[in-house]
N, C-alpha and C. Protein backbone atom coordinates (compact mmCIF):
# COMPACT_ATOMS: atom_id res chain seq x y z
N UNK A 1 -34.60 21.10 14.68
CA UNK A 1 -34.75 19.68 14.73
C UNK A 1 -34.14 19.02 13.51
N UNK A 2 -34.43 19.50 12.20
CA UNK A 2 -33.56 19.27 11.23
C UNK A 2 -32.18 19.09 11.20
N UNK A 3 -31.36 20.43 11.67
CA UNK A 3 -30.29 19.71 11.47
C UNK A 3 -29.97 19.35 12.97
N UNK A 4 -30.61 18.52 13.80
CA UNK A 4 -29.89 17.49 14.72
C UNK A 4 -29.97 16.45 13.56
N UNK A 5 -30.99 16.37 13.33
CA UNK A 5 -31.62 14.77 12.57
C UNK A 5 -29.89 14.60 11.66
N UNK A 6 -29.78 16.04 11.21
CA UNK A 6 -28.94 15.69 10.21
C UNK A 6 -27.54 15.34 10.23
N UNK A 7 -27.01 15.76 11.44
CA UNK A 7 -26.16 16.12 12.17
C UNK A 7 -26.08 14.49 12.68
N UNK A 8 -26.72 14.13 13.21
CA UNK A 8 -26.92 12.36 13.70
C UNK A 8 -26.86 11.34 12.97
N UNK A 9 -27.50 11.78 11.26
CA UNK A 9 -27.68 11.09 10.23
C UNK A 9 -25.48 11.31 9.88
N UNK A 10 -24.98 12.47 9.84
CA UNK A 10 -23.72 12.07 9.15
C UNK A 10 -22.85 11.27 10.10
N UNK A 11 -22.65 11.75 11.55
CA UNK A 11 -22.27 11.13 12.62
C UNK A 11 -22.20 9.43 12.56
N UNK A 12 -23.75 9.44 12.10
CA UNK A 12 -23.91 7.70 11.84
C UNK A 12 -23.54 7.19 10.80
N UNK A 13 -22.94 7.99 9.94
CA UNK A 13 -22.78 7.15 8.62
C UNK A 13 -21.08 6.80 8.66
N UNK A 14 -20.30 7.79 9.55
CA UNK A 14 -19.05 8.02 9.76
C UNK A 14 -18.73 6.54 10.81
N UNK A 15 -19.81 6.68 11.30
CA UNK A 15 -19.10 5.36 12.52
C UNK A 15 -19.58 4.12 11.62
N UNK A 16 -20.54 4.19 10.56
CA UNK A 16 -20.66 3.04 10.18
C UNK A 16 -19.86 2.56 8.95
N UNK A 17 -19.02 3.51 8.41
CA UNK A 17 -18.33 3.66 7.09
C UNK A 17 -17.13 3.87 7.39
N UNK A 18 -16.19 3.03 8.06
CA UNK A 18 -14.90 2.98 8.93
C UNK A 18 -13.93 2.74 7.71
N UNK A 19 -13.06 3.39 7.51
CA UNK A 19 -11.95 3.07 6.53
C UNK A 19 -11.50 1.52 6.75
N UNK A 20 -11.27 1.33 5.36
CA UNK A 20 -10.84 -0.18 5.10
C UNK A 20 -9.51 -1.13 6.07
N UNK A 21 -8.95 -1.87 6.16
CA UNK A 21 -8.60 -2.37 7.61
C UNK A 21 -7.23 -2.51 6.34
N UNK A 22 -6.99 -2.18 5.17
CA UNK A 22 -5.91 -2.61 4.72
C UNK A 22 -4.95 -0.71 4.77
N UNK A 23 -4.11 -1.36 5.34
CA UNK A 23 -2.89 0.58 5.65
C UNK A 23 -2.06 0.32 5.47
N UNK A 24 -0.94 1.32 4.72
CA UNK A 24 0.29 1.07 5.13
C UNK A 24 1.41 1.67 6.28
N UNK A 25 1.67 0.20 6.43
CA UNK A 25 2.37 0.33 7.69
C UNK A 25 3.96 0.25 7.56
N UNK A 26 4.92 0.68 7.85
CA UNK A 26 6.14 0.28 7.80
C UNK A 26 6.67 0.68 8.76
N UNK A 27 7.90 -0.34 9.47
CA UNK A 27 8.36 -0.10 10.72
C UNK A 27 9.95 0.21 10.66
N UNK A 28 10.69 1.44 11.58
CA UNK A 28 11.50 2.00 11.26
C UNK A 28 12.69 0.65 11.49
N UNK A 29 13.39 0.49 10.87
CA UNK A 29 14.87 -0.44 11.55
C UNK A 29 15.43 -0.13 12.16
N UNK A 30 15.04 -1.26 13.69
CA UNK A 30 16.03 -1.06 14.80
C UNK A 30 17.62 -1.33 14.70
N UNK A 31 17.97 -0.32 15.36
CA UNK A 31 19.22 -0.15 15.28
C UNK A 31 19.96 -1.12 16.62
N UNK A 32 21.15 -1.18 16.34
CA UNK A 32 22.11 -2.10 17.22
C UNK A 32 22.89 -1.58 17.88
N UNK A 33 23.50 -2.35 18.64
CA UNK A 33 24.46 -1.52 19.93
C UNK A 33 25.31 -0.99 19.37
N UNK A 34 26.07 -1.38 18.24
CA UNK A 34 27.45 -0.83 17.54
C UNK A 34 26.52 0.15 16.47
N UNK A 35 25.61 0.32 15.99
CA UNK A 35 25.30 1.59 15.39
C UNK A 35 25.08 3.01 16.94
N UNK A 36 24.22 2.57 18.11
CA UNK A 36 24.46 3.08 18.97
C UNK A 36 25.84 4.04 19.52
N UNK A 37 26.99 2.94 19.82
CA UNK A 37 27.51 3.21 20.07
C UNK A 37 28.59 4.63 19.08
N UNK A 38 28.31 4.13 17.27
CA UNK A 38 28.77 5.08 16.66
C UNK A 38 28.36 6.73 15.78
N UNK A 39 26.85 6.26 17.10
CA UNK A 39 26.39 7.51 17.16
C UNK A 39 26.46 8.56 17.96
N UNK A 40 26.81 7.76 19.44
CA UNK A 40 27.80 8.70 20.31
C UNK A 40 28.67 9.35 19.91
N UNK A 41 29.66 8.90 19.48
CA UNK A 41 30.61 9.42 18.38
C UNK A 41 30.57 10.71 17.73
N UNK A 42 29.26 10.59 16.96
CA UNK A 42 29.06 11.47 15.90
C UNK A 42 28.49 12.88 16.63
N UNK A 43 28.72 13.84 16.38
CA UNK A 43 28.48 15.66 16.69
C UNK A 43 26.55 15.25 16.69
N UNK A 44 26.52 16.14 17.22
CA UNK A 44 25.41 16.83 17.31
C UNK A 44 24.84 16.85 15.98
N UNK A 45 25.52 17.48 15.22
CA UNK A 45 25.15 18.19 13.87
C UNK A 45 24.58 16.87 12.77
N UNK A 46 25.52 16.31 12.79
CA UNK A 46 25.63 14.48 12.01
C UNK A 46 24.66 14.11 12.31
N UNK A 47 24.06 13.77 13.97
CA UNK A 47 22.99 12.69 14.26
C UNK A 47 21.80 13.40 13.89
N UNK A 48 21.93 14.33 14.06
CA UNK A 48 20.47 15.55 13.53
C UNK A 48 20.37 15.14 12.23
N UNK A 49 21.25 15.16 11.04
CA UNK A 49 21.26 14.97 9.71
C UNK A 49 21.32 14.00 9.41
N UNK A 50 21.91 12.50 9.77
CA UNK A 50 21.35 11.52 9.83
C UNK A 50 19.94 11.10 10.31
N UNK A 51 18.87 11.61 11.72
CA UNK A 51 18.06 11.11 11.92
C UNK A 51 16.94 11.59 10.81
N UNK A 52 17.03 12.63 10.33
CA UNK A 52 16.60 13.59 9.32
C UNK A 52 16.30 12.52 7.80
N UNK A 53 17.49 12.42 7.67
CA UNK A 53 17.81 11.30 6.24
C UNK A 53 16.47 10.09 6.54
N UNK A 54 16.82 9.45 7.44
CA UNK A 54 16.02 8.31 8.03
C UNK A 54 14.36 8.62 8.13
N UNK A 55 14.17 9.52 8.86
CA UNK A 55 12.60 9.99 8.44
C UNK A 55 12.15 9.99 7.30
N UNK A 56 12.95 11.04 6.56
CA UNK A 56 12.36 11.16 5.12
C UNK A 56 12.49 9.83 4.48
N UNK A 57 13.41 8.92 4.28
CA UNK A 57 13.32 8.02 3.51
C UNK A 57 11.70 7.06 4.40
N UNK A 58 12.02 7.08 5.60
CA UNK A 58 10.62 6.42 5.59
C UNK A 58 9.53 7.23 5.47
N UNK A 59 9.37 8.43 5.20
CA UNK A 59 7.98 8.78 4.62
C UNK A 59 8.29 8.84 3.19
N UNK A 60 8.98 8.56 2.47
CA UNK A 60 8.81 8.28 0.91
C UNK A 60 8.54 7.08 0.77
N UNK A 61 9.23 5.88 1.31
CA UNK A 61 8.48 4.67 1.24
C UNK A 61 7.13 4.31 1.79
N UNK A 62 7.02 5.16 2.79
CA UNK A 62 5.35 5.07 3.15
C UNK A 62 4.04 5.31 2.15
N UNK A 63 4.69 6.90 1.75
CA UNK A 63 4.11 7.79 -0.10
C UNK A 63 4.20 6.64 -0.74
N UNK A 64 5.02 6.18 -1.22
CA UNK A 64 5.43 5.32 -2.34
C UNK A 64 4.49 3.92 -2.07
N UNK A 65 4.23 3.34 -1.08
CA UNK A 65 3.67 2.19 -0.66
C UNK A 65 1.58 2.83 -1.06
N UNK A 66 1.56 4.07 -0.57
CA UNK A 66 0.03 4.52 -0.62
C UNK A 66 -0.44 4.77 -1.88
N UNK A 67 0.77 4.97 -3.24
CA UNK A 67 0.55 5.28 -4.51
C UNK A 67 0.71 3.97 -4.99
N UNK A 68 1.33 3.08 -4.74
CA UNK A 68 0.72 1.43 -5.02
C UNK A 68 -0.54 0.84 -4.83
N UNK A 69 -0.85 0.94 -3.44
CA UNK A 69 -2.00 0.65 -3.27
C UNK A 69 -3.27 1.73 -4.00
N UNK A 70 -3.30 2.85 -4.15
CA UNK A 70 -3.89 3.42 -4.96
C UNK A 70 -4.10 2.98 -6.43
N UNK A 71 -2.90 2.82 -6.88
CA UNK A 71 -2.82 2.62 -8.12
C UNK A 71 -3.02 0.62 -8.95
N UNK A 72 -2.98 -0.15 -7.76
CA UNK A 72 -3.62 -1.28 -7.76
C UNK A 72 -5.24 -1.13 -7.97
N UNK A 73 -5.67 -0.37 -6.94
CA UNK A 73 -7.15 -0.46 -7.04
C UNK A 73 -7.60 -0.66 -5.56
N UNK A 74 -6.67 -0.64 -4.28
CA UNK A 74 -7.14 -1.40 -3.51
C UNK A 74 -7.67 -0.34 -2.22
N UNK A 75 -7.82 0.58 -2.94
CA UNK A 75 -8.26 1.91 -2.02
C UNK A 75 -10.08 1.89 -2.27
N UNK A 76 -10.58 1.75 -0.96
CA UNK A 76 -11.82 1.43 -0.87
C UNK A 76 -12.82 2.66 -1.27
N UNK A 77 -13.79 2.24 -2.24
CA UNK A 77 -14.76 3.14 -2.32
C UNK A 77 -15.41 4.14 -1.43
N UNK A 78 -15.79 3.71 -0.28
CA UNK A 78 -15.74 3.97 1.07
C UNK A 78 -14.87 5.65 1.63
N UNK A 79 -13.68 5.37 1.58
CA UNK A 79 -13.29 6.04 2.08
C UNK A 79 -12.84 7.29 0.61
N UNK A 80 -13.21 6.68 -0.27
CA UNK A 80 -13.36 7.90 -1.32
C UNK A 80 -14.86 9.25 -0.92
N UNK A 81 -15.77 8.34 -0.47
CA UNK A 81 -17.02 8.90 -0.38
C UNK A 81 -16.80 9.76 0.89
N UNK A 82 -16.10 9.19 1.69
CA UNK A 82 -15.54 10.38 3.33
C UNK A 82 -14.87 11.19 2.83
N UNK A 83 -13.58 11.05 2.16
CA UNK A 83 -13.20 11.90 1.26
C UNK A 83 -13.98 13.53 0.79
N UNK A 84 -14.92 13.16 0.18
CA UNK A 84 -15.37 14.13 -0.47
C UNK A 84 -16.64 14.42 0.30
N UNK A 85 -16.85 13.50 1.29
CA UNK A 85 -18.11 14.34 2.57
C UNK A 85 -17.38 15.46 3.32
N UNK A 86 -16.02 15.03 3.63
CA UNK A 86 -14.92 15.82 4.11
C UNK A 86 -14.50 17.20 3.36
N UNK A 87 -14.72 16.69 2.21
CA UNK A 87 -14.60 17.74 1.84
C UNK A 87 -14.89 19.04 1.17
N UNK A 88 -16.34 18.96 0.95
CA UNK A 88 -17.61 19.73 1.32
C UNK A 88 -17.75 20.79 2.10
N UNK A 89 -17.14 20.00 3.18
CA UNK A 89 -17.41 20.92 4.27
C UNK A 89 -15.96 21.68 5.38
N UNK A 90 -14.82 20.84 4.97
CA UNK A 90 -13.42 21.30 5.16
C UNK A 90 -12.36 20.66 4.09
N UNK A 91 -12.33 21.29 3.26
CA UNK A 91 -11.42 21.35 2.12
C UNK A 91 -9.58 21.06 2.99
N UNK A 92 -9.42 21.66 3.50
CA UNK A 92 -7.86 21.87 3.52
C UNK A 92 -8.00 19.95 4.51
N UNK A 93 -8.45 20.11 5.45
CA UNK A 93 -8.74 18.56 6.01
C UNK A 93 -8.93 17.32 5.24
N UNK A 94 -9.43 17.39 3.58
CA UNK A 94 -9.90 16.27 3.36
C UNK A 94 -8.32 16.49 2.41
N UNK A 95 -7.72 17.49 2.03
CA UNK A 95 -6.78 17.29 1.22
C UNK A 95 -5.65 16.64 1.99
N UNK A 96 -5.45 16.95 3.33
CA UNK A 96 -4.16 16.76 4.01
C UNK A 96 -4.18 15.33 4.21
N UNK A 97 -6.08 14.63 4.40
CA UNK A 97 -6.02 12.81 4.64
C UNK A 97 -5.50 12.53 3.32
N UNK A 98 -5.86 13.03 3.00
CA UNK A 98 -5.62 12.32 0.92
C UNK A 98 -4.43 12.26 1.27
N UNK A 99 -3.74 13.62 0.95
CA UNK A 99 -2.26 13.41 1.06
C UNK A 99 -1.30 12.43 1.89
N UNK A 100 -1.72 12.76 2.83
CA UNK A 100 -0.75 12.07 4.11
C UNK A 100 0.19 13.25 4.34
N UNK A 101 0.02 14.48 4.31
CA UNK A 101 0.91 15.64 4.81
C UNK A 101 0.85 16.43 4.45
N UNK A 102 0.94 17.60 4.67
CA UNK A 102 1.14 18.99 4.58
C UNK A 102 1.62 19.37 3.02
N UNK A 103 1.29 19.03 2.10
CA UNK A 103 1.61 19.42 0.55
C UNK A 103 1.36 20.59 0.36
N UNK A 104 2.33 21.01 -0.84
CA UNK A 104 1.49 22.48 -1.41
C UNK A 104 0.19 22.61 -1.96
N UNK A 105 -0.58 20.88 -2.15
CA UNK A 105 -1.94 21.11 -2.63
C UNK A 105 -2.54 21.24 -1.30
N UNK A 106 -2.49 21.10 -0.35
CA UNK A 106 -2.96 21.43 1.09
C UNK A 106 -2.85 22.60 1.18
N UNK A 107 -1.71 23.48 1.21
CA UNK A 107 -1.69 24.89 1.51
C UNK A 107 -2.58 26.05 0.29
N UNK A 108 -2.20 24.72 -0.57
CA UNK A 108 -3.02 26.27 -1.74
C UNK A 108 -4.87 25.97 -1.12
N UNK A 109 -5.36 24.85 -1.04
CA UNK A 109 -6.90 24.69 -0.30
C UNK A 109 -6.81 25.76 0.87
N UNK A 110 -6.05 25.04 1.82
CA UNK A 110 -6.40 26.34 3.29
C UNK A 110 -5.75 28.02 2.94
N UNK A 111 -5.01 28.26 1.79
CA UNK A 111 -5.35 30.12 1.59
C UNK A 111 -6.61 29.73 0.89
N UNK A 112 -7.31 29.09 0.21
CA UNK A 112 -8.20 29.49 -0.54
C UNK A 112 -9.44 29.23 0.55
N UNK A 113 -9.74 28.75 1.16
CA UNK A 113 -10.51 28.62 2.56
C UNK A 113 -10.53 30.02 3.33
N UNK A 114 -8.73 30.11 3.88
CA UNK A 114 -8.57 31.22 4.56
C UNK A 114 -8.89 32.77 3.95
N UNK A 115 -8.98 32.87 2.53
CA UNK A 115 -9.68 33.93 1.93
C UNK A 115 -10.62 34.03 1.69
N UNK A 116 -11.35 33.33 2.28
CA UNK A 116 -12.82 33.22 2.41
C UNK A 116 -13.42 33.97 3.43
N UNK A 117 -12.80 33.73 4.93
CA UNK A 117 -13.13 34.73 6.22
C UNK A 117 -13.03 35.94 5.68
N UNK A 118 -12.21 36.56 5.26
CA UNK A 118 -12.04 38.21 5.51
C UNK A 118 -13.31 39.13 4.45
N UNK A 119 -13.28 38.01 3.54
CA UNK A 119 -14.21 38.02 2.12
C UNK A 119 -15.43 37.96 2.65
N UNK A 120 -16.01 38.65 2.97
CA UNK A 120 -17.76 39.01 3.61
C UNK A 120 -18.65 38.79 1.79
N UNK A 121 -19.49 38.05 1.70
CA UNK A 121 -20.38 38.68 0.88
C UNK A 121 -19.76 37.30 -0.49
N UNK A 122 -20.05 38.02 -2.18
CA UNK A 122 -19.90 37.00 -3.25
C UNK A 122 -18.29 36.91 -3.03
N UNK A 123 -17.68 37.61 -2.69
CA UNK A 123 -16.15 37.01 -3.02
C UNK A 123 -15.49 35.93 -2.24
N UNK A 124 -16.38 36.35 -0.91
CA UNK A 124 -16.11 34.92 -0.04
C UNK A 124 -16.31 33.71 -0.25
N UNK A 125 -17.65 33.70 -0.86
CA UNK A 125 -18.35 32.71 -1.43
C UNK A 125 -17.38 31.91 -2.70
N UNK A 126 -17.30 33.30 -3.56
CA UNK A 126 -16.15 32.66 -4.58
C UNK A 126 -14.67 32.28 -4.29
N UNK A 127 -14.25 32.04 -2.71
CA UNK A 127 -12.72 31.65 -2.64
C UNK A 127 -13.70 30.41 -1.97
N UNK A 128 -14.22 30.21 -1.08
CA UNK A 128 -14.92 28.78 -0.39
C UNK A 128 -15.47 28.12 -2.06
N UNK A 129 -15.55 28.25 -2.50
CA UNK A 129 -16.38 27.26 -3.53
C UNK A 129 -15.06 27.16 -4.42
N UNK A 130 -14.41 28.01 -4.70
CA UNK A 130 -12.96 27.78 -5.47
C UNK A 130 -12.07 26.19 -4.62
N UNK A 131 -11.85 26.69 -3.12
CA UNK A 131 -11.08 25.92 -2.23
C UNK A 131 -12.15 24.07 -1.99
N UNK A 132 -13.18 24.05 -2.10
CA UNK A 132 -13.83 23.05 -1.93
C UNK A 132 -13.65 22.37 -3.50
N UNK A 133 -13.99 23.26 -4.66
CA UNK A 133 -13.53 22.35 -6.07
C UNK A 133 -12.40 21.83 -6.25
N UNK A 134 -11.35 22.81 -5.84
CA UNK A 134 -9.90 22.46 -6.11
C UNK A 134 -9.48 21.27 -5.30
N UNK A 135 -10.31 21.07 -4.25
CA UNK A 135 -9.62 19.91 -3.40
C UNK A 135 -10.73 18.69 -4.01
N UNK A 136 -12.23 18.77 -4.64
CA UNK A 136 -12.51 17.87 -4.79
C UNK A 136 -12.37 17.42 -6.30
N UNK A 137 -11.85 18.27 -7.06
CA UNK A 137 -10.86 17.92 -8.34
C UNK A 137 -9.78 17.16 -8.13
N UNK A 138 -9.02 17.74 -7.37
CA UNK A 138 -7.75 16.58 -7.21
C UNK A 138 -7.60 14.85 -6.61
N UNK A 139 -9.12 15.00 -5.51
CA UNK A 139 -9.04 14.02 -4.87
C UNK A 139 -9.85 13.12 -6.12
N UNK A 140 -10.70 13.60 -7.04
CA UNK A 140 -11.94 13.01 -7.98
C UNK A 140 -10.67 12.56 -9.07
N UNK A 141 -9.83 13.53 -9.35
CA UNK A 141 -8.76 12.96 -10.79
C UNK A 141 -8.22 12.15 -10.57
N UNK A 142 -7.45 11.77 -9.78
CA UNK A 142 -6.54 11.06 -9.13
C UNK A 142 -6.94 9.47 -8.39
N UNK A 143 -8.02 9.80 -7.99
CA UNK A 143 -8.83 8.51 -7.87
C UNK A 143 -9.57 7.70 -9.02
N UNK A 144 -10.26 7.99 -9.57
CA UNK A 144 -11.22 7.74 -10.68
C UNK A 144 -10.56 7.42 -11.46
C-alpha cells in the first residue's frame, strides 16, 4: 500500500510540476524553388553532406540558444527539481534531458548504470551510486 501511495504521490507531482512554457524553438529555413531545383543537380553524395551541414548547424544554434537561457537565469527551478527526481532513479535519462542529446556525459552515466547489472552485491551498488552522483554533480554544477 505504501508504495502505491508513493508511486501516486510522484505521478502527481510530475503532472503538477510541468516544465516551464518558455523552450527553445527554432525553425529550419525554407528553402525555394531555385535552391530546389539546384539540388537536383547536385550527386547524391553533396545533398547528403549538405543536408548534414544544415542539421548540425541547427542543433548548435538550438545548444547555443539553451546555454543562454541557462545562463540568463531563465531555466525554472521546477524543472531543476525533475531533474534530479529523474535522476535518482535513472541517471543516464535525466542526463540526456539536461543535455538535449546523446553526449559523452550521457554515455559515461549509462556504462556506469550498465555496470551495475552484471555487478550482483557492493560493487553494483558502487557503479549505481557512482552513475546517479556523476549525473547529479553535473546537472547540480552547472545549474547552481
Amino acid at each position: 500500500m505504501k508504495h502505491i501511495i508513493l508511486l501516486f504521490s510522484v505521478f502527481a507531482a510530475l503532472l503538477v510540476f510541468t516544465p516551464s512554457t518558455q523552450a527553445a524553438v527554432l525553425h529550419p529555413v525554407k528553402q525555394t524553388e531555385s535552391v530546389e531545383k539546384s539540388e537536383r543537380q547536385m550527386t547524391k553524395k553533396e545533398l547528403r553532406r549538405e543536408r548534414r551541414a544544415v542539421r548540425k548547424s541547427f542543433r548548435k544554434a538550438l545548444r547555443e540558444q539553451l546555454r543562454e537561457m541557462r545562463r540568463s537565469g531563465k531555466v525554472d527551478d521546477v524543472e531543476l527539481i525533475l531533474l534530479v527526481i529523474i535522476a535518482l532513479f535513472v541517471p543516464p535519462l535525466a542526463m540526456f534531458l539536461y543535455d538535449g542529446e546523446a553526449s559523452s556525459r550521457f554515455w559515461i552515466s549509462l556504462v556506469l548504470l550498465l555496470l551495475a547489472i552484471p555487478l550482483w552485491g557492493f560493487l553494483g551498488a558502487v557503479a549505481l551510486l557512482a552513475s546517479v552522483l556523476y549525473t547529479l554533480y553535473i546537472i547540480l554544477s552547472e545549474s547552481l
